[in-house]
Protein backbone atom coordinates (compact mmCIF):
# COMPACT_ATOMS: atom_id res chain seq x y z
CA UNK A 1 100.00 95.06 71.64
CA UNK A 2 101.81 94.60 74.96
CA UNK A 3 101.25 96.33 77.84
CA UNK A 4 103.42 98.99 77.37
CA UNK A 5 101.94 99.52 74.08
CA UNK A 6 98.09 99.05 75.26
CA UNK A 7 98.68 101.47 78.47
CA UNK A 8 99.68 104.44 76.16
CA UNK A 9 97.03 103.75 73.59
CA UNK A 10 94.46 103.82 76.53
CA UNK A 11 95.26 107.48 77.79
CA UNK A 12 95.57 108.34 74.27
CA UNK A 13 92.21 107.35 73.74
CA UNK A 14 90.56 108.80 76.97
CA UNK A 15 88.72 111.66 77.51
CA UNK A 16 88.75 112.60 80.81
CA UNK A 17 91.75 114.68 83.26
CA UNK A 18 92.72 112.03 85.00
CA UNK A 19 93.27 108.79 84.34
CA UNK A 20 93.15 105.84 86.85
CA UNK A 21 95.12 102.86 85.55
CA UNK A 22 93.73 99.75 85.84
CA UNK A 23 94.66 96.03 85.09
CA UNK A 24 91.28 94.03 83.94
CA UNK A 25 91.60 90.99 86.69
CA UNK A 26 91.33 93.79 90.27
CA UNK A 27 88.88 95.49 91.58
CA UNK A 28 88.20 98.75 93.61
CA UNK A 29 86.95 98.48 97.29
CA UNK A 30 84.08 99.83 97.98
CA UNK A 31 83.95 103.62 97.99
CA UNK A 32 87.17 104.07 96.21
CA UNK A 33 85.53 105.95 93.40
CA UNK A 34 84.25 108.64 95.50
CA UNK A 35 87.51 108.98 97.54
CA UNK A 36 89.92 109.02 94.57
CA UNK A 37 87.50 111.87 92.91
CA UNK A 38 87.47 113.83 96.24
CA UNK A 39 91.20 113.45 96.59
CA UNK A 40 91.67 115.04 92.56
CA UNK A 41 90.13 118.48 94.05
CA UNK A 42 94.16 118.88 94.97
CA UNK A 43 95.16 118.64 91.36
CA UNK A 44 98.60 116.36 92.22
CA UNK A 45 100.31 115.32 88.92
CA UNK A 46 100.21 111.64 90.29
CA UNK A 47 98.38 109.54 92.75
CA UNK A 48 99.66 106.26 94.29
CA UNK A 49 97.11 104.21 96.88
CA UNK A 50 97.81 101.26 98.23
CA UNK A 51 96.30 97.60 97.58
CA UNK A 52 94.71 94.54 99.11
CA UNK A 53 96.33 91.57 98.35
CA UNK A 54 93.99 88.98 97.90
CA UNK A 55 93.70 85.33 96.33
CA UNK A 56 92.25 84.19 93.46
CA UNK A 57 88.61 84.81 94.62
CA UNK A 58 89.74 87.79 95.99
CA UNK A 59 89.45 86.83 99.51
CA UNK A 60 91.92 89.60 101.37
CA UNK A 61 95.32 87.84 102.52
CA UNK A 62 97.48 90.68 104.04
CA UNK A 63 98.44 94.63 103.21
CA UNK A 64 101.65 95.91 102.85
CA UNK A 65 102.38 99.44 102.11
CA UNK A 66 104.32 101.11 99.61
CA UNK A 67 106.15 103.68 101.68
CA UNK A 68 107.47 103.08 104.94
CA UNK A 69 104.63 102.58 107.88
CA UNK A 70 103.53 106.27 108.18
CA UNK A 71 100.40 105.69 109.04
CA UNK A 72 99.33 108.62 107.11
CA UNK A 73 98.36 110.69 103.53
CA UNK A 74 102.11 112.19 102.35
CA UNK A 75 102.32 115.06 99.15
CA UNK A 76 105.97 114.46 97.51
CA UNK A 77 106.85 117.53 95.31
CA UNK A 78 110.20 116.38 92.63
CA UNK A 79 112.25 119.43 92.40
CA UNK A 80 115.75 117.94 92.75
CA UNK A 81 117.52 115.23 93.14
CA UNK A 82 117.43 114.86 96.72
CA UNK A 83 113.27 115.10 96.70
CA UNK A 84 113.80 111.58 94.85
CA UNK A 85 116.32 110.24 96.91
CA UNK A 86 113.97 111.22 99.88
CA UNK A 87 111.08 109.42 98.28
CA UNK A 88 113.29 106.22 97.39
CA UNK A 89 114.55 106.06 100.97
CA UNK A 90 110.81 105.77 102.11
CA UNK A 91 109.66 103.13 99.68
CA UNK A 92 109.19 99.65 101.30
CA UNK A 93 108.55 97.72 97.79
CA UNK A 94 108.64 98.41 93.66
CA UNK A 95 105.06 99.49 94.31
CA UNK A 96 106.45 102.95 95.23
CA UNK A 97 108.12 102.42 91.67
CA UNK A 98 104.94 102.17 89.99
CA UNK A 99 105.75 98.22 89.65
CA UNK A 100 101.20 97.97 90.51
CA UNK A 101 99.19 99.47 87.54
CA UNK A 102 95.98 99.67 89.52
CA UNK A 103 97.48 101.82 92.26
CA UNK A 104 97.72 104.56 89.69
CA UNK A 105 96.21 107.67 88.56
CA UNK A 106 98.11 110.14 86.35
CA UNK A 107 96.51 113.79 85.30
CA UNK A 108 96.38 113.15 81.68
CA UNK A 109 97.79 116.05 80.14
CA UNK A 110 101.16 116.00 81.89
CA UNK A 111 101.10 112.21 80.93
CA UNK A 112 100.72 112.95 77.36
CA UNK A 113 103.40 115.71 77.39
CA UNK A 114 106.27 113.39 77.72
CA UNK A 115 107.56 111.85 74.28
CA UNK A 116 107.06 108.15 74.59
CA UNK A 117 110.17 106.33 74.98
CA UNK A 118 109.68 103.31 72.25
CA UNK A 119 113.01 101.81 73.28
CA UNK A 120 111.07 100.86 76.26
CA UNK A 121 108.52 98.95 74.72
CA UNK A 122 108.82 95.51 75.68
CA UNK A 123 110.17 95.96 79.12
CA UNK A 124 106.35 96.56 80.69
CA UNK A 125 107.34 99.52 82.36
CA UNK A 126 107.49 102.19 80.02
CA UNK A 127 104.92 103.55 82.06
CA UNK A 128 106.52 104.18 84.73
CA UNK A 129 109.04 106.05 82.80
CA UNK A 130 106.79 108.15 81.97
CA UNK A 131 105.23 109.32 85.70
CA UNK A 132 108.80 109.66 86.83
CA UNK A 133 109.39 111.57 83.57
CA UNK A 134 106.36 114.01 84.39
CA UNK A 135 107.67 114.16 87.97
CA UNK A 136 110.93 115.20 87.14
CA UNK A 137 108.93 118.53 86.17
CA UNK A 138 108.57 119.76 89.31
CA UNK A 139 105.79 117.27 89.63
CA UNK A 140 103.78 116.29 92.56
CA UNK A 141 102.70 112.85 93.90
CA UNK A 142 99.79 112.13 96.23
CA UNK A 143 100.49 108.78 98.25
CA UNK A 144 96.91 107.60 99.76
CA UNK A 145 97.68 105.51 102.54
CA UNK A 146 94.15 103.63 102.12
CA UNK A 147 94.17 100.42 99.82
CA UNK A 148 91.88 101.29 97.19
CA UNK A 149 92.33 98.18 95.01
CA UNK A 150 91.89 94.56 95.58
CA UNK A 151 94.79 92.71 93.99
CA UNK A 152 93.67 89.39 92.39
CA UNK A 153 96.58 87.09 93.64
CA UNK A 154 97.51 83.37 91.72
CA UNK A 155 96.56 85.49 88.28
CA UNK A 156 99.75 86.83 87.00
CA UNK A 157 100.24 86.56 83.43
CA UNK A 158 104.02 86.84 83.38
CA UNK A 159 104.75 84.34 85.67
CA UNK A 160 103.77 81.66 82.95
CA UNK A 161 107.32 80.69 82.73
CA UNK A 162 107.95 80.44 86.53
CA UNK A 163 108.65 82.83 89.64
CA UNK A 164 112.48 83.14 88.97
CA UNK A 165 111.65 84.27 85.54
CA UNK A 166 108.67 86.61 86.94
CA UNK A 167 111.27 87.69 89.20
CA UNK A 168 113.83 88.65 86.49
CA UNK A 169 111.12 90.40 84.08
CA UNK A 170 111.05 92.79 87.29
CA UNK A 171 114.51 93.66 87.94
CA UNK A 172 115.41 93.99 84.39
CA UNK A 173 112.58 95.96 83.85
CA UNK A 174 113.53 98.32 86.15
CA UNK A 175 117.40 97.73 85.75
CA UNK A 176 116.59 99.34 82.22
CA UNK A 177 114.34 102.35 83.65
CA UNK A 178 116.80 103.37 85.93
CA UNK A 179 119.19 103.84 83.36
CA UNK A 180 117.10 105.38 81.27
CA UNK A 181 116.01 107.78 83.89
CA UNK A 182 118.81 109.02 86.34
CA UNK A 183 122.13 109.90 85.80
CA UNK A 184 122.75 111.34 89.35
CA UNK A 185 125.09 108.19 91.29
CA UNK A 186 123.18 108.92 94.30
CA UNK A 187 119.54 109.16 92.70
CA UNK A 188 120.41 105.93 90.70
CA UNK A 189 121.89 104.11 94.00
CA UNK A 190 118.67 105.01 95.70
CA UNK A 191 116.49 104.10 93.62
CA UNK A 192 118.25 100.62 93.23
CA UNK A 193 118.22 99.82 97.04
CA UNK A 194 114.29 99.93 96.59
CA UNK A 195 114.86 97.28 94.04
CA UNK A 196 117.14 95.53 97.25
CA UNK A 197 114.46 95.78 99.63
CA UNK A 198 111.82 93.57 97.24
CA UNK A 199 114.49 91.48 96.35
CA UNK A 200 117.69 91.24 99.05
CA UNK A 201 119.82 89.11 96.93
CA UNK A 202 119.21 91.44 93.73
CA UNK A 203 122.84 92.49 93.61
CA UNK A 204 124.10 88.77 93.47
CA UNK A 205 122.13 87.35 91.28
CA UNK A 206 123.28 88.11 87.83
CA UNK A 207 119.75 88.79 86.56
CA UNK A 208 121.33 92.55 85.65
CA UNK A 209 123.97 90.97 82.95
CA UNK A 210 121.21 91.65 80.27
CA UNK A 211 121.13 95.27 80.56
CA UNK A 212 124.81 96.39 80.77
């Protein structure tokens, strides 16, 4: 059905109070199982760990983090506009945008609570919409410093047609959710300079015309 489609009929049709996203080609490191279910014991509305990017065998090729090099565990608690600006001005990459599936876990309940967006469909991150949705509820967000996942690089679907166009499914993507999400000029200009740091030459490149 898409993804967008096939990641809401998932949670819909799981059981359990948390849910860990998941794309089918990574894999979990060892142990991450029994960390991730010691970490839910704090009941956050949303938990982000980081990733091992890896080859096509999944041989490890390098870390990067989502958040700025901390070095440490960080709760984020969304209950104003400047708590997202905050968080925005620490991400390092679109990972802290939920851009990775498999770094996610999402208490189901407040996942379900927020009215899908259908409009979104097609843009493969209508998930994302919702999280930041759920966050904008007073949520709270759990960032794991640890990688947890093994990213299966050389694997990626959407880049069938090419990086540039990989490249532009990204930043229109998320050209589209911030629109859809923030209204606030400084919210919305933070939350584009993430989108800057992945990409430097976002703002130049035109890839935005489809969206305005």
């Amino acid at each position: 059905m898409g993804v967008d489609a096939d990641l809401a009929k998932a949670v819909v049709l799981a059981e359990g109070r948390y849910c860990w996203l998941m794309s089918s080609d990574d894999v979990l490191v060892p142990h991450a199982m029994e960390r991730m279910l010691n970490e839910l014991q704090s009941e956050r509305d949303v938990y982000l760990c980081n990733r091992i990017e890896c080859d096509r065998g999944l041989r490890p090729v390098r870390q990067r983090p989502w958040l700025g090099p901390t070095g440490q565990d960080e709760v984020f608690r969304f209950a104003s506009s400047s708590d997202f600006v905050a968080y925005f001005q620490q991400a390092s990459s679109l990972g802290a945008l939920f851009s990775y599936i498999s770094s996610i876990v999402v208490r189901r309940d407040k996942w379900m609570a927020v009215t899908r967006a259908e409009k979104l469909d097609g843009c493969h991150y209508a998930h994302a919409f919702r999280l930041f949705s759920l966050l904008r509820e007073n949520g709270s967000l759990k960032y794991i410093q640890a990688p947890l996942v093994l990213c299966r690089g050389d694997n990626d679907s959407f880049a069938d047609h090419g990086m540039l166009a990989r490249i532009a499914l990204d930043l229109d993507g998320f050209e589209v959710l911030a629109r859809s999400l923030f209204d606030e000029r400084p919210v919305l200009d933070a939350f584009k300079a993430v989108m800057r740091r992945e990409h430097p030459w976002y703002h130049l490149s035109g890839l935005r015309s489809r969206t305005r």
